[in-house]
C-alpha atoms as a PDB file:
ATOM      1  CA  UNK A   1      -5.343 -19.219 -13.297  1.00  0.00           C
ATOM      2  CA  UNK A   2      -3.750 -16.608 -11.306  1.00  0.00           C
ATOM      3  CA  UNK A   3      -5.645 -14.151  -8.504  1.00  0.00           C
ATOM      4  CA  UNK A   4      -8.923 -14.488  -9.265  1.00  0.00           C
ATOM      5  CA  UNK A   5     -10.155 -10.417  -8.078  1.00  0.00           C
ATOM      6  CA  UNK A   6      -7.840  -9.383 -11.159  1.00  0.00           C
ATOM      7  CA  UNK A   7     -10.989 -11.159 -12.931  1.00  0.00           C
ATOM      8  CA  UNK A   8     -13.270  -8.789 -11.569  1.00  0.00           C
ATOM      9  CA  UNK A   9     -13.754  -4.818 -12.827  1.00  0.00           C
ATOM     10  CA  UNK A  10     -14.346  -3.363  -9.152  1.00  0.00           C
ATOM     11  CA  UNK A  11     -14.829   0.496  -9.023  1.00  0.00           C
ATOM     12  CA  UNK A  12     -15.434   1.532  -5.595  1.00  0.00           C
ATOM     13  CA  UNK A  13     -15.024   4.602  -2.950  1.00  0.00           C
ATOM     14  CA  UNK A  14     -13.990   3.850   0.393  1.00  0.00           C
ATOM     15  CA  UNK A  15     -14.178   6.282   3.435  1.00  0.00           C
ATOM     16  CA  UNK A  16     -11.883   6.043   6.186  1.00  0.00           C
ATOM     17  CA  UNK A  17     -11.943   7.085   9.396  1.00  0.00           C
ATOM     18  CA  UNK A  18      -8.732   8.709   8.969  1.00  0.00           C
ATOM     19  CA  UNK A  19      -5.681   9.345   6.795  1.00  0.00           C
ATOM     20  CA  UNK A  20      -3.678   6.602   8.890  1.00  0.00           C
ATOM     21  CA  UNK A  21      -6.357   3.980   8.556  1.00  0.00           C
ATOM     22  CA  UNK A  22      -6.709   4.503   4.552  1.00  0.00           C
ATOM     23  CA  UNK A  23      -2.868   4.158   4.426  1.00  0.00           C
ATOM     24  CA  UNK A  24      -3.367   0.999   5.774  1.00  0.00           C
ATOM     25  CA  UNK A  25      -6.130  -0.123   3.907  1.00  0.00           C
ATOM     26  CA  UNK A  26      -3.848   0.545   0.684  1.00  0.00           C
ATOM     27  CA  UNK A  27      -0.680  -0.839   2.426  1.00  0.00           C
ATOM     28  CA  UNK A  28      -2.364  -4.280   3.186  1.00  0.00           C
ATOM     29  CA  UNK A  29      -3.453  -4.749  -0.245  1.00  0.00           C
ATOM     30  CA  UNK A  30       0.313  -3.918  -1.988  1.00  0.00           C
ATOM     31  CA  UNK A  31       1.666  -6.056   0.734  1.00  0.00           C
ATOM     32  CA  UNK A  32      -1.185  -9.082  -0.321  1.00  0.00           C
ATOM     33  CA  UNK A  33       0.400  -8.249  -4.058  1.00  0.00           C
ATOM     34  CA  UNK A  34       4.061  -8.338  -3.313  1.00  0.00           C
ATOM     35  CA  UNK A  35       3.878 -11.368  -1.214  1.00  0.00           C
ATOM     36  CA  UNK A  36       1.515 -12.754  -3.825  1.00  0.00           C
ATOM     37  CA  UNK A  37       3.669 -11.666  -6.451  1.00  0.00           C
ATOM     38  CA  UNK A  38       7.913 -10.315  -5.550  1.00  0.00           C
ATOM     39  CA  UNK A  39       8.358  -8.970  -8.921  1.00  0.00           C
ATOM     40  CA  UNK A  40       4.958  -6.271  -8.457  1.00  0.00           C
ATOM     41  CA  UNK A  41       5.257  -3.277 -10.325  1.00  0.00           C
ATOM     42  CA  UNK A  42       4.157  -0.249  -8.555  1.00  0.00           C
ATOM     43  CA  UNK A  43       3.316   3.557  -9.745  1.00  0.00           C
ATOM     44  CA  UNK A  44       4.815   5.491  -7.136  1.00  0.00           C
ATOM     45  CA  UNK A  45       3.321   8.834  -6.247  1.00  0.00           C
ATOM     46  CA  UNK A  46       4.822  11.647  -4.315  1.00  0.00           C
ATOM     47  CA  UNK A  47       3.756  14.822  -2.067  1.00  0.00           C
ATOM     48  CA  UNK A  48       1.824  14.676   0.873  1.00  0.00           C
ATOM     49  CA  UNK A  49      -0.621  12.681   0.083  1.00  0.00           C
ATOM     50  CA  UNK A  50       0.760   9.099  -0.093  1.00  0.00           C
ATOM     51  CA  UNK A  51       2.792   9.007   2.674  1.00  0.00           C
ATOM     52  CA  UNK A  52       0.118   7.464   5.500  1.00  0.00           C
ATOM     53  CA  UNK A  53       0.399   4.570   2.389  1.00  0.00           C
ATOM     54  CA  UNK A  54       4.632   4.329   2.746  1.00  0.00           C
ATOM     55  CA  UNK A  55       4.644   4.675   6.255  1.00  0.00           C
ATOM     56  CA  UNK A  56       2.132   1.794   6.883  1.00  0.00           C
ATOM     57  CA  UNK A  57       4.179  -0.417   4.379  1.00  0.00           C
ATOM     58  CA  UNK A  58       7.049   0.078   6.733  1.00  0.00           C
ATOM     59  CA  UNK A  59       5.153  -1.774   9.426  1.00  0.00           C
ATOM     60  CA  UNK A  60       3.742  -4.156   6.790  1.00  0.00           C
ATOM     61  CA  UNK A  61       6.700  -5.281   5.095  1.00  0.00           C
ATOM     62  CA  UNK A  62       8.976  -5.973   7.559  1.00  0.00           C
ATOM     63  CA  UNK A  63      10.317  -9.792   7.274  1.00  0.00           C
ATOM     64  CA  UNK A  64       8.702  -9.762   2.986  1.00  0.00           C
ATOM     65  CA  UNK A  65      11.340 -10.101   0.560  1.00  0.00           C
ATOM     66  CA  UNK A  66      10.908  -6.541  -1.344  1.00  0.00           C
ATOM     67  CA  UNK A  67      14.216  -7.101  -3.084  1.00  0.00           C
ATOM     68  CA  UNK A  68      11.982  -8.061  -6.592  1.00  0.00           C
ATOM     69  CA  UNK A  69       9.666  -4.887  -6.590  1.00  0.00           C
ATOM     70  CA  UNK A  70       9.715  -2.784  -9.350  1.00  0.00           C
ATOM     71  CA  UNK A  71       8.453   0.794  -9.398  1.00  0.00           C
ATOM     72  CA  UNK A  72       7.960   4.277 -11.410  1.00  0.00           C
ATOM     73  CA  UNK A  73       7.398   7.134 -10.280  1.00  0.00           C
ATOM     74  CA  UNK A  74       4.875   9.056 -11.789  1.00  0.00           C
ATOM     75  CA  UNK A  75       6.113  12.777 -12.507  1.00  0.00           C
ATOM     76  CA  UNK A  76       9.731  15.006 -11.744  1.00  0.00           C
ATOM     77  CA  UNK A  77      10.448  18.498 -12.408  1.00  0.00           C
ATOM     78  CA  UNK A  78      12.756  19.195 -15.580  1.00  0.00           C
ATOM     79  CA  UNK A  79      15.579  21.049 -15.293  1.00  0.00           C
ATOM     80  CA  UNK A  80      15.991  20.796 -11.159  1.00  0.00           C
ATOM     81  CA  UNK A  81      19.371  18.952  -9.878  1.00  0.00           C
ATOM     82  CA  UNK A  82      18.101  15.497  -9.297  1.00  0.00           C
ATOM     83  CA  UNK A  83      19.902  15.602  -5.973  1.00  0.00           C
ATOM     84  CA  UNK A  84      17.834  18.667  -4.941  1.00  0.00           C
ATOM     85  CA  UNK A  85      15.859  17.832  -1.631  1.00  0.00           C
ATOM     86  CA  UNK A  86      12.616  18.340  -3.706  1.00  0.00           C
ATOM     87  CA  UNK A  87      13.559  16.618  -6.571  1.00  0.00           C
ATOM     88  CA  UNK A  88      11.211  13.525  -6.670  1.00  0.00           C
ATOM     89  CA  UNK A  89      13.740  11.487  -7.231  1.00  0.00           C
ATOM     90  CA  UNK A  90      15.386  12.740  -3.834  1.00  0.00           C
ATOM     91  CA  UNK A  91      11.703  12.452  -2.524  1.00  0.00           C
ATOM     92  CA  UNK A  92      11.189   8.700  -3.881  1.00  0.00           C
ATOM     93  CA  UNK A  93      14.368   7.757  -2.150  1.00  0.00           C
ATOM     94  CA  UNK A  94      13.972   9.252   1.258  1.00  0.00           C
ATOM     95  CA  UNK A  95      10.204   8.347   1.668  1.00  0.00           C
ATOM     96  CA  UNK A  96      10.215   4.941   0.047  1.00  0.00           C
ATOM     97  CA  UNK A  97      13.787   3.150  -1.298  1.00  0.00           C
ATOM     98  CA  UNK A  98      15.523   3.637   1.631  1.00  0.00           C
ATOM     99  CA  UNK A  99      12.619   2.808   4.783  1.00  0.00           C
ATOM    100  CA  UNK A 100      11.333   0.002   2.824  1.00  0.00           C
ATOM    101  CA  UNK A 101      14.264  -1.422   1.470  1.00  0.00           C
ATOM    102  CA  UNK A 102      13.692  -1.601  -2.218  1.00  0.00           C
ATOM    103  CA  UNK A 103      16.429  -2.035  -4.607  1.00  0.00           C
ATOM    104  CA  UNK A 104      17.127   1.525  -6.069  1.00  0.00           C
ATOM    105  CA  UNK A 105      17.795   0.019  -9.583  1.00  0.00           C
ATOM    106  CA  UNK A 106      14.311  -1.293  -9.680  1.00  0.00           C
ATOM    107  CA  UNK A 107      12.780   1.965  -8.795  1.00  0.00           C
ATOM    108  CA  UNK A 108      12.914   4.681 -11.929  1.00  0.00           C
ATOM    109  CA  UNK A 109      11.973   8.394 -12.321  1.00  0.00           C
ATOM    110  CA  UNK A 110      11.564  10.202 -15.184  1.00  0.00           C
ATOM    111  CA  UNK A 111      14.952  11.904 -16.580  1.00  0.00           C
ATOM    112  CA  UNK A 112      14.001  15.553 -16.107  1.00  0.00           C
ATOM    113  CA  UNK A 113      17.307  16.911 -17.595  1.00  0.00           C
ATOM    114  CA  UNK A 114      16.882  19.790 -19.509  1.00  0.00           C
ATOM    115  CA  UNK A 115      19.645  18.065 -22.446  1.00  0.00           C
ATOM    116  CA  UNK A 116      17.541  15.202 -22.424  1.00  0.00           C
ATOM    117  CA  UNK A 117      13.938  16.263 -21.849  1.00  0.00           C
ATOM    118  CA  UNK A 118      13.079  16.137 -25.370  1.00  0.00           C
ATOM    119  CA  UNK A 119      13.236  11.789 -25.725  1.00  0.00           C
ATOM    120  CA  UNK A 120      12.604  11.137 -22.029  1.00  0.00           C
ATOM    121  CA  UNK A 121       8.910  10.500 -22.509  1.00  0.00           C
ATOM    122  CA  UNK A 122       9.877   7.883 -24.737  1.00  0.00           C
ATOM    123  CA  UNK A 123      12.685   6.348 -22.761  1.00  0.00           C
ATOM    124  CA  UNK A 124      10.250   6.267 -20.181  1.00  0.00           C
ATOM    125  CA  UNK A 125       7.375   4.898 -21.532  1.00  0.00           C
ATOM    126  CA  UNK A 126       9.614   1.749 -23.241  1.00  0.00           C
ATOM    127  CA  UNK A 127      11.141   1.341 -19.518  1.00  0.00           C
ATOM    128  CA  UNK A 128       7.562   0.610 -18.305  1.00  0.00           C
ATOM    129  CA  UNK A 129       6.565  -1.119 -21.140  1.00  0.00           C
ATOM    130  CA  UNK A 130       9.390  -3.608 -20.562  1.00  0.00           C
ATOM    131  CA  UNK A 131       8.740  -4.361 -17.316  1.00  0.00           C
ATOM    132  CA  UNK A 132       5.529  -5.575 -18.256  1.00  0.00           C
ATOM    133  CA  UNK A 133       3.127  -1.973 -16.678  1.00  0.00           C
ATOM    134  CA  UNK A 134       2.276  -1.270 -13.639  1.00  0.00           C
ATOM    135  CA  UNK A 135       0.705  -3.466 -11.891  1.00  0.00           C
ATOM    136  CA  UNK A 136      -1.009  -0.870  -8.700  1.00  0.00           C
ATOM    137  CA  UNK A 137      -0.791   3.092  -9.216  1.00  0.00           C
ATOM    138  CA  UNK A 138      -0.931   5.358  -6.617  1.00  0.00           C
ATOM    139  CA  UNK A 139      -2.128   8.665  -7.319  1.00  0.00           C
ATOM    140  CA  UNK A 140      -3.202  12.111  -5.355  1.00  0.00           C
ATOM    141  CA  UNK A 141      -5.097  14.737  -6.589  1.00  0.00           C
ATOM    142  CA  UNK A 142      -4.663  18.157  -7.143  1.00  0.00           C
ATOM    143  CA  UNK A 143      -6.837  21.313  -5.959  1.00  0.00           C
ATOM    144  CA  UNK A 144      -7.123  22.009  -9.715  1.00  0.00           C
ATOM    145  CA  UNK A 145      -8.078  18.169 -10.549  1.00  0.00           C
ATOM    146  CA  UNK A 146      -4.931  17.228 -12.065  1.00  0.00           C
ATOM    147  CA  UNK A 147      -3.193  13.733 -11.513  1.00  0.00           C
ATOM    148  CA  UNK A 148       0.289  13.128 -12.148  1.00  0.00           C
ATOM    149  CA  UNK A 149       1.124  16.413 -13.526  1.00  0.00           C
ATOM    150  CA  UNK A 150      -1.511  16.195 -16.065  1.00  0.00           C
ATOM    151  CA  UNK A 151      -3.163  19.815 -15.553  1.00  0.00           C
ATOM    152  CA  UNK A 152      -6.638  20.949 -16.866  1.00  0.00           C
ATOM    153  CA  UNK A 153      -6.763  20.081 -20.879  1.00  0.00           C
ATOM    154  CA  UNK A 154      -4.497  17.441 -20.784  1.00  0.00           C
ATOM    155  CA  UNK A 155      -5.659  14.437 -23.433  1.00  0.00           C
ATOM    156  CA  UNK A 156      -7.163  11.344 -22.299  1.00  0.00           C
ATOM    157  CA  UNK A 157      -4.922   9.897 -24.814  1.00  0.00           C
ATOM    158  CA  UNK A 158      -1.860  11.572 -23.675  1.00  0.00           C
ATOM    159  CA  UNK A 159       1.548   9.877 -22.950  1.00  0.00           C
ATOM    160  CA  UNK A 160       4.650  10.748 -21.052  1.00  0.00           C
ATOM    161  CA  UNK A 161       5.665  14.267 -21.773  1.00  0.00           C
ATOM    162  CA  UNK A 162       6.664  17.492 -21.152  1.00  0.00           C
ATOM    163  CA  UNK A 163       4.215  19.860 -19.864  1.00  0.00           C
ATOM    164  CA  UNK A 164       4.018  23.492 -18.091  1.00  0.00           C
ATOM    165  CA  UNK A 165       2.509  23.915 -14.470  1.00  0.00           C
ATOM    166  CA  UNK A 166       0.048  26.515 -14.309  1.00  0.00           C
ATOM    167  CA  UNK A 167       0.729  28.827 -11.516  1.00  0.00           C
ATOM    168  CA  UNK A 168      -1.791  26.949  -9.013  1.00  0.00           C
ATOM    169  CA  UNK A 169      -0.054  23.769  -8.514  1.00  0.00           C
ATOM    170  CA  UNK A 170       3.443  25.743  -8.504  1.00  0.00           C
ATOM    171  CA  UNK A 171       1.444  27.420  -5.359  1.00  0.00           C
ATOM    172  CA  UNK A 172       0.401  24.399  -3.893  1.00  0.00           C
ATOM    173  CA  UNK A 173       3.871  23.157  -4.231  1.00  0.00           C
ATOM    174  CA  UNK A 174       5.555  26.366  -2.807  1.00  0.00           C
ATOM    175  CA  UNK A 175       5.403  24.926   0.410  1.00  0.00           C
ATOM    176  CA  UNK A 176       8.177  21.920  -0.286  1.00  0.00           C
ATOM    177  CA  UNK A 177      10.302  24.793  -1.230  1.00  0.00           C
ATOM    178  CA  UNK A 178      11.712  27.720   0.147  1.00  0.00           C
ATOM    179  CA  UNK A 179       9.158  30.458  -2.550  1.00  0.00           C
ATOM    180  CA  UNK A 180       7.012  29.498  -5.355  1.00  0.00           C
ATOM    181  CA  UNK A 181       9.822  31.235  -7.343  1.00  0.00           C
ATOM    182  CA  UNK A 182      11.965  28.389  -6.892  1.00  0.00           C
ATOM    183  CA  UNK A 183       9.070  25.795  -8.042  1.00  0.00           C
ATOM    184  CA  UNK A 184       9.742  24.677 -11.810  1.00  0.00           C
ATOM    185  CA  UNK A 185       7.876  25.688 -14.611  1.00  0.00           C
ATOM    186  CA  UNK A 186       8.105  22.746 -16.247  1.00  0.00           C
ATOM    187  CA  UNK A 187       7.869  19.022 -15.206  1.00  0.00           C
ATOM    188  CA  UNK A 188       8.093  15.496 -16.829  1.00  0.00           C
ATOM    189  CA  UNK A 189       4.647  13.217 -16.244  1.00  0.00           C
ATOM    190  CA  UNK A 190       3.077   9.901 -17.403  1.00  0.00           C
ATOM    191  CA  UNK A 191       0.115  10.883 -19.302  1.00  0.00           C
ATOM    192  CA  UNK A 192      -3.531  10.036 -18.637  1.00  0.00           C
ATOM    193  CA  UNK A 193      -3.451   7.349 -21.492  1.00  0.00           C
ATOM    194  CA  UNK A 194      -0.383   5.699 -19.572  1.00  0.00           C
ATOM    195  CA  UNK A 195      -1.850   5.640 -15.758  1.00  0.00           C
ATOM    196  CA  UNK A 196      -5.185   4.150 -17.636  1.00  0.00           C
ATOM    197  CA  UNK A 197      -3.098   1.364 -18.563  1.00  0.00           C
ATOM    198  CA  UNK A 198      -2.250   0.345 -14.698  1.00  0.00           C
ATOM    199  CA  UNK A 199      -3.771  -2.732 -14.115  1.00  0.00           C
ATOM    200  CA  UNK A 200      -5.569  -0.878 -10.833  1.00  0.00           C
ATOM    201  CA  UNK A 201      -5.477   2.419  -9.731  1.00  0.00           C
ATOM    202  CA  UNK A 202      -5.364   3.668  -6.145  1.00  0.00           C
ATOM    203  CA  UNK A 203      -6.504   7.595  -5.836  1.00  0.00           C
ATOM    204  CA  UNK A 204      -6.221   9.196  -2.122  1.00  0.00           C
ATOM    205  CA  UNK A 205      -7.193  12.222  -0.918  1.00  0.00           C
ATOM    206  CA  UNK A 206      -7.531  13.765   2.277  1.00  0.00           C
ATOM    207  CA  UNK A 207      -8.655  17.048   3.958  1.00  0.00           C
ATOM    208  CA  UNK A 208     -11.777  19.493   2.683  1.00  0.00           C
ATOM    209  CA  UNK A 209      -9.666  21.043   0.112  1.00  0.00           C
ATOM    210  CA  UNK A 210      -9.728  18.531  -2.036  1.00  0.00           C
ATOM    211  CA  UNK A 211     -13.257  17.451  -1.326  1.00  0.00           C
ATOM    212  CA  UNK A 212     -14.731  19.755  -4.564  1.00  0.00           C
ATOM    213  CA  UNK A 213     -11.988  17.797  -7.058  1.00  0.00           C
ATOM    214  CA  UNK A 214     -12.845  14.749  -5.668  1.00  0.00           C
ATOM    215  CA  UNK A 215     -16.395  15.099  -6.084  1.00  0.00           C
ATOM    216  CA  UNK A 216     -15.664  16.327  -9.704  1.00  0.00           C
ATOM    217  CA  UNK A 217     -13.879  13.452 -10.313  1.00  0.00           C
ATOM    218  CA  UNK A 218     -15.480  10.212  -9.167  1.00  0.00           C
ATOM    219  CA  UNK A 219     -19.482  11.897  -9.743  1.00  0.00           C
ATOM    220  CA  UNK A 220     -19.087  14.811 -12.441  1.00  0.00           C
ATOM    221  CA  UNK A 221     -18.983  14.224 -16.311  1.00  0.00           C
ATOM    222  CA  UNK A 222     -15.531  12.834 -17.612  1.00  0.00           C
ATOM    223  CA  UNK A 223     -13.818  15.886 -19.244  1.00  0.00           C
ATOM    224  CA  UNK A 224     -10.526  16.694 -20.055  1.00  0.00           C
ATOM    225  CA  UNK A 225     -11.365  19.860 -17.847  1.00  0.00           C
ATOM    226  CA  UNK A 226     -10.954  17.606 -14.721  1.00  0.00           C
ATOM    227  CA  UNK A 227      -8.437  15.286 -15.297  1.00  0.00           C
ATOM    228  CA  UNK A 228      -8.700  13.131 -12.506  1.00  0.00           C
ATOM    229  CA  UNK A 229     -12.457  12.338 -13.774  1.00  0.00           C
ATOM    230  CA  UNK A 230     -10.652   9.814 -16.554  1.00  0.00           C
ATOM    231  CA  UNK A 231     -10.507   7.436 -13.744  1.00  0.00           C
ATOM    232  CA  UNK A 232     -14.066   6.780 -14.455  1.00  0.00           C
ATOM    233  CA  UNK A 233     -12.680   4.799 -17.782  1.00  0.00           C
ATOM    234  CA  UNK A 234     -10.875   2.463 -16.306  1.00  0.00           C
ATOM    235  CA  UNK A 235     -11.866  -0.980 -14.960  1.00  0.00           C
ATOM    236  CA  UNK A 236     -10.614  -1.628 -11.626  1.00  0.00           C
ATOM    237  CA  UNK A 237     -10.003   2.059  -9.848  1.00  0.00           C
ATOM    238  CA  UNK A 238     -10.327   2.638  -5.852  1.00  0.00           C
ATOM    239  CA  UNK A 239     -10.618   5.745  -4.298  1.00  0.00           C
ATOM    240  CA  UNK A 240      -9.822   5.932  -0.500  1.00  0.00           C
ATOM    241  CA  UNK A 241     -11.032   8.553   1.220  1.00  0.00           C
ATOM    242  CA  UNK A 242     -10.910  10.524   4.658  1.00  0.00           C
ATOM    243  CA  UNK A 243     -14.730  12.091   6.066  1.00  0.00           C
ATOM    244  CA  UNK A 244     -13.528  15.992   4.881  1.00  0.00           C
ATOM    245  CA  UNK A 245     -12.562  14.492   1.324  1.00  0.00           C
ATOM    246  CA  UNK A 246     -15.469  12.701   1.083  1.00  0.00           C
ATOM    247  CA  UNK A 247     -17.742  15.882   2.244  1.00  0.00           C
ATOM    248  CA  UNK A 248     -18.943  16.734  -0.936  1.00  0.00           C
ATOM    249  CA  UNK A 249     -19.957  13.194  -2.537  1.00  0.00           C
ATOM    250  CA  UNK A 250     -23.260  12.980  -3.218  1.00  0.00           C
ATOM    251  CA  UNK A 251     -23.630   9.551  -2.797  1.00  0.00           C
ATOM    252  CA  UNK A 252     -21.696   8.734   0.471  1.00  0.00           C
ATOM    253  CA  UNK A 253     -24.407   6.688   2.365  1.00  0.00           C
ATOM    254  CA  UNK A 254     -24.106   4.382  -0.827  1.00  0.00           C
ATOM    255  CA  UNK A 255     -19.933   3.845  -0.678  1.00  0.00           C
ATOM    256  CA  UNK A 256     -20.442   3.816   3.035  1.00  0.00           C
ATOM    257  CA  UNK A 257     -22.458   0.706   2.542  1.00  0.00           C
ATOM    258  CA  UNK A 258     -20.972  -1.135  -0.496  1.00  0.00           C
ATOM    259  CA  UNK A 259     -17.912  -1.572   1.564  1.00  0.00           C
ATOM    260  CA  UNK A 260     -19.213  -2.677   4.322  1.00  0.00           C
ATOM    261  CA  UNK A 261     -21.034  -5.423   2.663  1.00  0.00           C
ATOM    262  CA  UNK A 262     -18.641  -6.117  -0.408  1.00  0.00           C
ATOM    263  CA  UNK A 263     -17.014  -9.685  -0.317  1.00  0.00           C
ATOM    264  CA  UNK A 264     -13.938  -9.892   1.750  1.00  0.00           C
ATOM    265  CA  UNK A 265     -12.044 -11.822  -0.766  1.00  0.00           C
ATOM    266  CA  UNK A 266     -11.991  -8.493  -3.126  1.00  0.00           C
ATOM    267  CA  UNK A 267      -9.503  -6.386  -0.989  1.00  0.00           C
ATOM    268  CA  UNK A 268      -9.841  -3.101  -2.434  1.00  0.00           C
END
């Protein structure tokens, strides 16, 4: 019959004491999957944001046989060298293949050659396709409410593709570089209509500059104005929260106290 939470649609907000203790939160529950299932599919995001999750799993997975996990990560620039430091395929191997041991043939980027951009959506979306989707997503938010690279106007609908970075993320990005002249223009991203097809989806944020975004997201309408707010559409979302990014939620006391009294047996 299989685990019997993937029969329940659970949408829920948690707020952690800390960064460090909502990576672990998140870690326990992909370590729960991968020793549940080896062959787990994760989205893998990048940046600042889900690192507290990758260095928990460090601690977590030592002695689990990871050598079965599958992952994608969710955006890279286009035309950068893919052994560039900031390249996220550089990023994906230094912060996750290589501490927690995954295979790095089971663990795919999106090809952000310039000779190849135009098909690489495609190749990408078939690659996830075949190994079945993804079975947990992890995903940050931007200042500007975008997710993946999916900026302001991006379609619900929309599917791995090419897009341009408007000059506020290439700012907020500056800093993993040596000027914001050297951050791309252009990237390579899953679209909002792929991460809806995760079977769950994991959003984190932490700090008080993202608290207006998240608010946006998780209590505003859904628009296409606020990307992140699509999460509202799908079935089984978390979103895992430090006190500053949770600041602005309207409905706090309520989170605070649904997951305090939710069922154990429904992780997060």
């Amino acid at each position: 019959m299989g685990d019997v939470r993937e029969e329940w649609s659970v949408a829920e907000v948690v707020i952690a004491g800390s960064a460090a203790e909502a990576g672990d939160l998140v870690a326990a529950e992909i370590e729960r999957r991968v020793r549940t299932r080896p062959d787990t599919v994760l989205g893998l995001a990048t940046g600042s944001t889900p690192l507290p999750v990758y260095e928990a799993l460090r601690r977590r997975l030592v002695g689990v046989d990871v050598s079965q996990v599958r992952g994608f990560a969710l955006d890279e620039y286009v035309g950068i060298d893919p052994d560039h430091p900031e390249s996220y395929r550089s990023v994906i191997r230094r912060e996750v293949i290589e501490p927690l041991g995954f295979d790095p043939a089971r663990i795919r980027t999106p090809d952000g050659a310039l000779e190849r951009a135009e098909h690489a959506g495609e190749e990408y979306e078939r690659a996830i396709a075949d190994a079945g989707g993804v079975d947990l997503q992890i995903l940050g938010i931007g200042t500007s409410g975008h997710i993946g690279f999916n900026e302001p106007g991006s379609s619900f609908a929309s599917r791995t593709r090419v897009k341009t970075l408007v000059e506020q993320t290439r700012r907020d990005n500056a800093r993993f570089f040596d000027s914001v002249d050297e951050v791309p223009v252009h990237c390579i991203t899953q679209g909002l209509g792929t991460i809806l097809q995760a079977r769950h989806l994991v959003l984190l944020a932490f700090g008080a500059g993202k608290a207006a975004a998240v608010a946006a997201a998780v209590e505003g309408p859904v628009t296409a104005s606020l990307p992140a707010s699509a999460i509202q559409l799908h079935p089984h979302v978390t979103v895992v929260l430090d006190e500053p990014a949770a600041s602005r939620l309207a409905d706090a006391d309520y989170y605070r106290y649904a997951f305090a009294h939710k069922p154990h047996w429904q992780g997060v």
